[in-house]
C-alpha atoms as a PDB file:
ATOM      1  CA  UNK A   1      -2.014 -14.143  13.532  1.00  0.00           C
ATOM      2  CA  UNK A   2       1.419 -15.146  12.120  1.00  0.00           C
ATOM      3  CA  UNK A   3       0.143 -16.168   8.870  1.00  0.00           C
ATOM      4  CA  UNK A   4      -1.779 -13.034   8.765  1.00  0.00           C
ATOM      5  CA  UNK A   5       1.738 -10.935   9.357  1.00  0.00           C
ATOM      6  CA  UNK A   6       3.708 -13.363   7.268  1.00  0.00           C
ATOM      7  CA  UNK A   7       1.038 -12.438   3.789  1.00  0.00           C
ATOM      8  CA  UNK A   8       0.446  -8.417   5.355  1.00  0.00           C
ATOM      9  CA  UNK A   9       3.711  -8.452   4.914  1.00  0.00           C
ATOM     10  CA  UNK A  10       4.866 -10.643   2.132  1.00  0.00           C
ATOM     11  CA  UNK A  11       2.456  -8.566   0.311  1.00  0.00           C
ATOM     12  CA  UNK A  12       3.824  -5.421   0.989  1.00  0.00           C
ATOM     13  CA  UNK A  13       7.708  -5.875   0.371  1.00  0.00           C
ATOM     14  CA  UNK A  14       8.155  -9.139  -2.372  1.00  0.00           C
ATOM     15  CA  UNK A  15       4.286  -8.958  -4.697  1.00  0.00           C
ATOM     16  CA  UNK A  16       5.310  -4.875  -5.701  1.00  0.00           C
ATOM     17  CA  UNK A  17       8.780  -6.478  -7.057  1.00  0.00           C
ATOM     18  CA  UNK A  18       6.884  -9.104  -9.183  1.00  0.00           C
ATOM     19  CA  UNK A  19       4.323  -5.929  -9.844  1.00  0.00           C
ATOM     20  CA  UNK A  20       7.525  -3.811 -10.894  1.00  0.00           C
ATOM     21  CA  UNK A  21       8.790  -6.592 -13.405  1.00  0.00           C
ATOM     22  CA  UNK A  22       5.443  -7.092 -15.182  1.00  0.00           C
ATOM     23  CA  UNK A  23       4.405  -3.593 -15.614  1.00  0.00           C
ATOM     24  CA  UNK A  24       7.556  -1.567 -15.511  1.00  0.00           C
ATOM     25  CA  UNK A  25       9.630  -4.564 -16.612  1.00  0.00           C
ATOM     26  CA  UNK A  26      13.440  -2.051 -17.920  1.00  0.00           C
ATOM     27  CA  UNK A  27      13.170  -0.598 -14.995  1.00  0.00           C
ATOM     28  CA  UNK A  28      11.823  -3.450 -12.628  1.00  0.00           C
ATOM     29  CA  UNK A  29      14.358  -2.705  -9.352  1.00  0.00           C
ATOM     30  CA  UNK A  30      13.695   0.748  -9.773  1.00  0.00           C
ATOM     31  CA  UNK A  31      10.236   0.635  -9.707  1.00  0.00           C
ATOM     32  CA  UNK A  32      10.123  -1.599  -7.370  1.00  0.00           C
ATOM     33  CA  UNK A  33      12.431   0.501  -4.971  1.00  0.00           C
ATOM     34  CA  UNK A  34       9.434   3.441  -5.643  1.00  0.00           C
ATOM     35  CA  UNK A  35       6.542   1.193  -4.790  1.00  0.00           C
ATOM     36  CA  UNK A  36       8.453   0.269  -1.319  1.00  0.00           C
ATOM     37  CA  UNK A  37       8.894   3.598  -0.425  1.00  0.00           C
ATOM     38  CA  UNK A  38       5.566   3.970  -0.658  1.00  0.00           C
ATOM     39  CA  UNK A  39       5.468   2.594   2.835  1.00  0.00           C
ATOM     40  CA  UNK A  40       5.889   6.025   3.677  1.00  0.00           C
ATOM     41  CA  UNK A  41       2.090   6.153   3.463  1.00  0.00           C
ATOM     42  CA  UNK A  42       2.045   4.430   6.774  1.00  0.00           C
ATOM     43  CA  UNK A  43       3.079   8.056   8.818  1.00  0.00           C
ATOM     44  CA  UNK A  44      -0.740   8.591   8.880  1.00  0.00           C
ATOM     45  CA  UNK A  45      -1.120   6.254  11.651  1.00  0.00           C
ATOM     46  CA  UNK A  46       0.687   7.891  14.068  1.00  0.00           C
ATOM     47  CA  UNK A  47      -1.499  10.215  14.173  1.00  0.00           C
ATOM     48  CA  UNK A  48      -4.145   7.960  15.524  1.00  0.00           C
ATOM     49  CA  UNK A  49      -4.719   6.787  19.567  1.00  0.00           C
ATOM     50  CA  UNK A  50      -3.319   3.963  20.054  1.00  0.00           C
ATOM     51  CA  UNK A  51      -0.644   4.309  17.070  1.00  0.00           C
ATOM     52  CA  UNK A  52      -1.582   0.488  16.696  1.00  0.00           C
ATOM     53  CA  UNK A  53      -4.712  -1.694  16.853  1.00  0.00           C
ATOM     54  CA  UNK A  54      -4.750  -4.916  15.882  1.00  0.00           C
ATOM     55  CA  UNK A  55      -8.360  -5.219  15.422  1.00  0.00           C
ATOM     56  CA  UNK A  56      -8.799  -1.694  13.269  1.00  0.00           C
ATOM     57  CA  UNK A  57      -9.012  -1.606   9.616  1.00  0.00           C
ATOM     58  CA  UNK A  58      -6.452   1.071   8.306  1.00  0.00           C
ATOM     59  CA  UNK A  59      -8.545   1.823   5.191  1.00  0.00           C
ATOM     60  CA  UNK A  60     -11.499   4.371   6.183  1.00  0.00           C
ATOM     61  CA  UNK A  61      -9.804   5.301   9.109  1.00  0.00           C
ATOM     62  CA  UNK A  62      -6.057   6.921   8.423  1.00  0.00           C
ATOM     63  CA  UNK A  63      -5.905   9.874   7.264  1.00  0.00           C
ATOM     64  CA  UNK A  64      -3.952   8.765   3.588  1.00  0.00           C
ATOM     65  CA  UNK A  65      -5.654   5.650   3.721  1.00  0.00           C
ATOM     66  CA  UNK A  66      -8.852   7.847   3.313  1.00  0.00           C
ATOM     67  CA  UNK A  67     -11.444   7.035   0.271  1.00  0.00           C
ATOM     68  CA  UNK A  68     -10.341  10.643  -0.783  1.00  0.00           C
ATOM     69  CA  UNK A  69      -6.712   9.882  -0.688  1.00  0.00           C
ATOM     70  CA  UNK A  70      -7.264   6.339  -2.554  1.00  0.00           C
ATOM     71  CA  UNK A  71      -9.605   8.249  -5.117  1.00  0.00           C
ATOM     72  CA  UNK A  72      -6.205  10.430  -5.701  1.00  0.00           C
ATOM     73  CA  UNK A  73      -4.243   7.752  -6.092  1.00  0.00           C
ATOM     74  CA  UNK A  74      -6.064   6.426  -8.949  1.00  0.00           C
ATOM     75  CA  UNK A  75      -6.152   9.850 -10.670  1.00  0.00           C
ATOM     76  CA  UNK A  76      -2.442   9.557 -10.200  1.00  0.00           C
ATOM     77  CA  UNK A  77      -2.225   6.572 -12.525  1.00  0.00           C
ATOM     78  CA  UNK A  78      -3.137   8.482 -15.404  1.00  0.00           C
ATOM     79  CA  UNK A  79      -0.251  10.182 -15.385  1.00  0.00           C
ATOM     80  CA  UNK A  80       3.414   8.623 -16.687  1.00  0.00           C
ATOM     81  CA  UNK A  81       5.080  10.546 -14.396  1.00  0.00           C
ATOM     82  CA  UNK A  82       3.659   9.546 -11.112  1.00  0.00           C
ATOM     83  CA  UNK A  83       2.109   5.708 -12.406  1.00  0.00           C
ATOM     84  CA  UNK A  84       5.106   3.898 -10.210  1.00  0.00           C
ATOM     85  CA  UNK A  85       3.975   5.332  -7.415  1.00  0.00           C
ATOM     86  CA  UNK A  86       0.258   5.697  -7.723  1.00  0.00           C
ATOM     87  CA  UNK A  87       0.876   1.694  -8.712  1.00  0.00           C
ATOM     88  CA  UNK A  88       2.436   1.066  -4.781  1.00  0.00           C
ATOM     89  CA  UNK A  89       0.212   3.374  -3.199  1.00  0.00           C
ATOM     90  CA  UNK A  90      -3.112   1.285  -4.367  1.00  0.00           C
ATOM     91  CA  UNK A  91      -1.073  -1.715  -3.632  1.00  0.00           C
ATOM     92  CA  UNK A  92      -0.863  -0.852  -0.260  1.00  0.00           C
ATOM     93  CA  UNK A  93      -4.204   0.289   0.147  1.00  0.00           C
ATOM     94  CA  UNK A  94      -5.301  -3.651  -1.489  1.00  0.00           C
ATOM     95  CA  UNK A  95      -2.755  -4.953   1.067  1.00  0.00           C
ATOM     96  CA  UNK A  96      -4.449  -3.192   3.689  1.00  0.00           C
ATOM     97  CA  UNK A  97      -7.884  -3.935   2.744  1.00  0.00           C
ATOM     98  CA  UNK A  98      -7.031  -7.882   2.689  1.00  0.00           C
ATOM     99  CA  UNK A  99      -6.084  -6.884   6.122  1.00  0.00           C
ATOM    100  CA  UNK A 100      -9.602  -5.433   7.148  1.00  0.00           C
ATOM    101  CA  UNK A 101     -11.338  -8.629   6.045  1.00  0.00           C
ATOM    102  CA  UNK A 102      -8.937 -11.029   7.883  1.00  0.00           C
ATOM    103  CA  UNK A 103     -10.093  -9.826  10.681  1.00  0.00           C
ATOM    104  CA  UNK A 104     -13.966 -10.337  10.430  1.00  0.00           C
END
């Protein structure tokens, strides 16, 4: 389980920084800054019963971590304005996906 936590969240704070200096590479700690606050994503759960579950897979399940919401995140990326973001919102929903099949 450690190890699991330790990539979850390695993968969520450090990888969009290396993300944010290959794609948006003059304006790296910026973007990168954007794609963490992406985290805000994450409100969704607390909508569910128990907030937490170890053994549930976010993706499917949360409300913004809906195939809906993911299939708007990807329209997002075709736009400059909101590419930064649309960039750490599918990271998170990859992050979270490694997530679901760790557990099986």
């Amino acid at each position: 389980m450690m190890l699991q936590q330790l990539v979850h969240y390695g993968l969520h704070f450090i990888f969009p920084g290396l993300l944010a200096w290959i794609f948006f590479r003059s304006n790296w700690k910026k973007a990168w800054l954007i794609m963490i606050a992406t985290m805000i994503v994450d409100v969704d759960h607390l909508l569910a019963s128990p907030v937490f579950s170890a053994d549930r897979c976010s993706i499917g399940f949360h409300l913004f971590h809906s195939y809906i919401a993911i299939g708007m995140f990807v329209v997002l990326l075709l736009f400059k304005r909101t590419k930064i973001i649309a960039t750490g919102l599918l990271f998170h929903m990859i992050t979270d996906l490694i997530d679901c099949y760790w557990m099986t």
